[in-house]
N, C-alpha and C. Protein backbone atom coordinates (compact mmCIF):
# COMPACT_ATOMS: atom_id res chain seq x y z
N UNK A 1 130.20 64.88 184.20
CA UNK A 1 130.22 63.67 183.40
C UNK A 1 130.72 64.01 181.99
N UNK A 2 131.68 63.06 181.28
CA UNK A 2 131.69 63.44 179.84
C UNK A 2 130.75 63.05 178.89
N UNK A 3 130.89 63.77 177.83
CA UNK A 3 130.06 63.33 176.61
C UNK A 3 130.86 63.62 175.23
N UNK A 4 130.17 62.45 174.40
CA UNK A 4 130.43 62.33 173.01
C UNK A 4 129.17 63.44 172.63
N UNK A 5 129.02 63.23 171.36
CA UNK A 5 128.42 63.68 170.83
C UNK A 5 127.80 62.49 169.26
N UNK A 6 126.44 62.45 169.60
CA UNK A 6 125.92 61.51 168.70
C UNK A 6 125.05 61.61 167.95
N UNK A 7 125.30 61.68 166.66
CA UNK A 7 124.08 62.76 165.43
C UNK A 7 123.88 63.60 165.94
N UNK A 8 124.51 64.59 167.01
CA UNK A 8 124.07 66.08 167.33
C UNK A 8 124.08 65.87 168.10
N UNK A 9 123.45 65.29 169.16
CA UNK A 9 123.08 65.16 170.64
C UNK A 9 123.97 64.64 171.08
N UNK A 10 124.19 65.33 172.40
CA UNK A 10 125.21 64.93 173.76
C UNK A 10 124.81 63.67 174.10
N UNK A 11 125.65 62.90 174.61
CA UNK A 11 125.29 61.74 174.98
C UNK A 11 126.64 61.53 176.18
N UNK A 12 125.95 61.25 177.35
CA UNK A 12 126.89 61.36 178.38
C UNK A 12 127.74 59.67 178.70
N UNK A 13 128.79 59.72 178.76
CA UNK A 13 129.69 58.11 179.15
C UNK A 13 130.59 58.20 180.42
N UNK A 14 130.93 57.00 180.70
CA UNK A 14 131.88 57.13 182.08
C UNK A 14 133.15 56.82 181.48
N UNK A 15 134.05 57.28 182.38
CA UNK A 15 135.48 57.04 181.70
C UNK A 15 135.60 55.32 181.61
N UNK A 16 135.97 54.97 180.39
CA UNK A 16 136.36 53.84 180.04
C UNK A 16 135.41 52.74 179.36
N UNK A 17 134.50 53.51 178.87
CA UNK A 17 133.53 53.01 178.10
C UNK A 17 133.85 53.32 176.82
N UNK A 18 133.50 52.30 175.89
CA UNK A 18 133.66 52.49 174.17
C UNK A 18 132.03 52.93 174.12
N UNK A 19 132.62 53.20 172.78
CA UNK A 19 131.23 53.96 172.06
C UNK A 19 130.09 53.46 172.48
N UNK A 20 130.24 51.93 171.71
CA UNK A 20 129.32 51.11 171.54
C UNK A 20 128.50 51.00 173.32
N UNK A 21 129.51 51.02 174.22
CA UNK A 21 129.10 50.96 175.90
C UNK A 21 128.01 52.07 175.94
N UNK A 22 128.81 53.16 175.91
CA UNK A 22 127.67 54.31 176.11
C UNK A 22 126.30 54.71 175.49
N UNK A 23 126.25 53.85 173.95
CA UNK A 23 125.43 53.73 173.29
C UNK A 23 123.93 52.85 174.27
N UNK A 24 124.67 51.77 174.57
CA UNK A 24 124.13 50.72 174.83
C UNK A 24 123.30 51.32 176.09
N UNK A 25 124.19 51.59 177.09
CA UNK A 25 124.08 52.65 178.32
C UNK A 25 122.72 53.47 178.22
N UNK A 26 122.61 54.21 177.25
CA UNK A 26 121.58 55.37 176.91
C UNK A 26 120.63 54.75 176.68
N UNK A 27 120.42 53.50 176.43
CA UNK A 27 119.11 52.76 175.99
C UNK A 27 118.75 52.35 174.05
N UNK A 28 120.31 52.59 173.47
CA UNK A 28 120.21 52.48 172.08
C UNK A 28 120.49 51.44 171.91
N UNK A 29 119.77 50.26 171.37
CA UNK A 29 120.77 48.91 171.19
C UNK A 29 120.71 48.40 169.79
N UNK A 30 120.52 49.55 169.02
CA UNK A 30 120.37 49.18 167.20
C UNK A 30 120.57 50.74 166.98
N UNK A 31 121.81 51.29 166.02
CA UNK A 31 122.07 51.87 165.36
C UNK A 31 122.79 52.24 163.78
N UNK A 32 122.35 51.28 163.30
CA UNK A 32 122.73 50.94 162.19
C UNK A 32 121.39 49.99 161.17
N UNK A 33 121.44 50.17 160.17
CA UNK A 33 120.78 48.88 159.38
C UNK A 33 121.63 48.10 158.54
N UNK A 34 121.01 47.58 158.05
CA UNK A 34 121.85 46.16 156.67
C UNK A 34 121.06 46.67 155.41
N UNK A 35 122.14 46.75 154.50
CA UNK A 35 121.59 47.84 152.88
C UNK A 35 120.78 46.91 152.52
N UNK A 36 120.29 45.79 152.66
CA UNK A 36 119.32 44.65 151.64
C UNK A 36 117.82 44.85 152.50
N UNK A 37 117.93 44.05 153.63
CA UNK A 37 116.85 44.36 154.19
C UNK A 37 116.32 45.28 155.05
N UNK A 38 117.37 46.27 155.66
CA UNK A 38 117.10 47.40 156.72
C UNK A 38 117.33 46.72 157.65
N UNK A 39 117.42 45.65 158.16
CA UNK A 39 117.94 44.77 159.64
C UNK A 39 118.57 45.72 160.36
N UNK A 40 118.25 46.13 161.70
CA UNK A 40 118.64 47.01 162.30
C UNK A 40 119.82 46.26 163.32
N UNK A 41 121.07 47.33 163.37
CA UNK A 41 122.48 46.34 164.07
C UNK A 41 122.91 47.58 164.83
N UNK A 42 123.20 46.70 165.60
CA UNK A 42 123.90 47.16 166.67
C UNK A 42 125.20 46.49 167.33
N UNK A 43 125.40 46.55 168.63
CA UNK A 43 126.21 45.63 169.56
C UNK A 43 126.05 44.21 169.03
N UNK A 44 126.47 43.55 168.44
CA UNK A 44 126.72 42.08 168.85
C UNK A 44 127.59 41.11 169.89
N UNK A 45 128.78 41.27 169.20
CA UNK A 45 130.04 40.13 170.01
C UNK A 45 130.84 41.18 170.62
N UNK A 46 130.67 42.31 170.33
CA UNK A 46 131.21 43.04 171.75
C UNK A 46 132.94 43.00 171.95
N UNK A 47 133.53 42.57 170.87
CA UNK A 47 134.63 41.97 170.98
C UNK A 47 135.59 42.08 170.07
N UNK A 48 134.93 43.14 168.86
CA UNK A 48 135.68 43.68 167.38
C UNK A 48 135.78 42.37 166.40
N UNK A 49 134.95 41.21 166.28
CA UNK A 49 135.08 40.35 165.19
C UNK A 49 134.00 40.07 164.56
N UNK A 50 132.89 40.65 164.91
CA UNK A 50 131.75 40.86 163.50
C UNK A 50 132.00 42.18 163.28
N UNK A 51 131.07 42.90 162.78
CA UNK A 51 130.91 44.59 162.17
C UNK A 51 129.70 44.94 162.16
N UNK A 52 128.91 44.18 163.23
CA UNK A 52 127.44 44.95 163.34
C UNK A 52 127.15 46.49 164.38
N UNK A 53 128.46 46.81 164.63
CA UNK A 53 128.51 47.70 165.16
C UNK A 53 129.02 49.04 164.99
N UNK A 54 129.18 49.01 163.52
CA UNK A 54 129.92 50.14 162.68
C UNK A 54 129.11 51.53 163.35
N UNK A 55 129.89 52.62 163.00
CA UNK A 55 129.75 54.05 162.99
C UNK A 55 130.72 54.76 162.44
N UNK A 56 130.35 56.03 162.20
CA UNK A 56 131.78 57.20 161.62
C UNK A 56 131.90 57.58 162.97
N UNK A 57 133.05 57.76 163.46
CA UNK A 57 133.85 58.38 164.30
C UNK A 57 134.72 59.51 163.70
N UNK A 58 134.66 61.30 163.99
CA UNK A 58 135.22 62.08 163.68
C UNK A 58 135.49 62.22 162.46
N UNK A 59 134.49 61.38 161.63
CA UNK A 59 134.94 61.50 160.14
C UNK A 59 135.43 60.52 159.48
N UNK A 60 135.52 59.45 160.18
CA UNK A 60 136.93 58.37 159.84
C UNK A 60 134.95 57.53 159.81
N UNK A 61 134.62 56.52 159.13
CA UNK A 61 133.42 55.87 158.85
C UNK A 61 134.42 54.52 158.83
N UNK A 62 133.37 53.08 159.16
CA UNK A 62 133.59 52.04 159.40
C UNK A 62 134.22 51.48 160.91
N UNK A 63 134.15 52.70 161.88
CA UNK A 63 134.69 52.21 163.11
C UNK A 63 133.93 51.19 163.92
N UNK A 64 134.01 50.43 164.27
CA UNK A 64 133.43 49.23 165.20
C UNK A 64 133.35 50.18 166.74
N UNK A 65 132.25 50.40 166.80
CA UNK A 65 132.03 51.33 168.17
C UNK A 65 132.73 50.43 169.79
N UNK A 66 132.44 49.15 169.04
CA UNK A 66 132.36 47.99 170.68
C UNK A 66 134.54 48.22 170.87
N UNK A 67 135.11 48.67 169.81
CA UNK A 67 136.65 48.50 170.14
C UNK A 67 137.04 50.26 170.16
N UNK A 68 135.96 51.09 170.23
CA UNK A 68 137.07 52.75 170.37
C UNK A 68 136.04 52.87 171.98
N UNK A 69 136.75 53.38 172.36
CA UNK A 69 137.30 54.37 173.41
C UNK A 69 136.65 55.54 173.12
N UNK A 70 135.76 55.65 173.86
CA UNK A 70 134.94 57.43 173.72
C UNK A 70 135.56 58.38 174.58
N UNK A 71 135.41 59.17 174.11
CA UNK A 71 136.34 60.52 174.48
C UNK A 71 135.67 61.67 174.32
N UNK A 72 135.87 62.41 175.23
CA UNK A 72 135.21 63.72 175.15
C UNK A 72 135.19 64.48 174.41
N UNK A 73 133.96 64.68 173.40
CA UNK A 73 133.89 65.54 172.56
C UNK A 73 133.86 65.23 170.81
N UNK A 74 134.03 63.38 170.85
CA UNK A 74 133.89 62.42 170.05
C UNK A 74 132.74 63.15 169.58
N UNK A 75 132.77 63.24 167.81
CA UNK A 75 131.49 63.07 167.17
C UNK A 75 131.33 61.72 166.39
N UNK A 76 130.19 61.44 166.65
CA UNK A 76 130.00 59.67 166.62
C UNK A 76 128.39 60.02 165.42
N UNK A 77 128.41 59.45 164.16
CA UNK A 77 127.81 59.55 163.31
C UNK A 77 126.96 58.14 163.23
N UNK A 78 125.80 57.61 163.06
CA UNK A 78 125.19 56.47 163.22
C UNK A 78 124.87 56.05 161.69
N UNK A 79 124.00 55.34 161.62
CA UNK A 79 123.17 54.95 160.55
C UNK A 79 123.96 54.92 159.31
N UNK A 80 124.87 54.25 158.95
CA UNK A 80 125.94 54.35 157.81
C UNK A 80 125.50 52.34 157.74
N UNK A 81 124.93 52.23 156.45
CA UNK A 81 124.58 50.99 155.63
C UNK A 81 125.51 49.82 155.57
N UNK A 82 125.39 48.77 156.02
CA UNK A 82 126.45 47.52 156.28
C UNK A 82 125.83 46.87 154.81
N UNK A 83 126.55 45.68 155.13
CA UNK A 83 126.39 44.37 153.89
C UNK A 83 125.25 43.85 154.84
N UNK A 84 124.52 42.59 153.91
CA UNK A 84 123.59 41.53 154.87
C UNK A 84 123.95 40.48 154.15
């Protein structure tokens, strides 16, 4: 099976799952908060037109997990502070 890699830990996906899939998959369905109140975000619309689903990908921060494509060996960074 492949895996990303997520805050350190392996996290295993099937081919053709985005981030946000495999996230979801593993049993995570909030990885992120909102800088005002801590509102914890995750997956929403699933569809790349909100941004409750941000993460750093490889370094690159602000990626919408629900529109990349995980790939083997992806380091996928969580908990990076949205607007509310």
């Amino acid at each position: 099976m492949n895996e990303i890699v997520v805050d350190g830990a392996p996290l295993p996906f099937v081919e053709g799952q985005t981030v946000a899939a495999a996230l979801v998959a593993a049993g995570r369905v909030a990885w992120r908060t909102t800088r005002v109140h801590r509102r914890p975000r995750g997956v929403f619309c699933g569809i790349g037109v909100c941004f409750d689903c941000l993460v750093t990908i490889d370094g690159a921060g602000g990626q919408r997990a629900c529109l990349v494509p995980a790939r083997p060996g992806m380091t996928v960074t969580t908990g990076e502070d949205g607007d509310d």
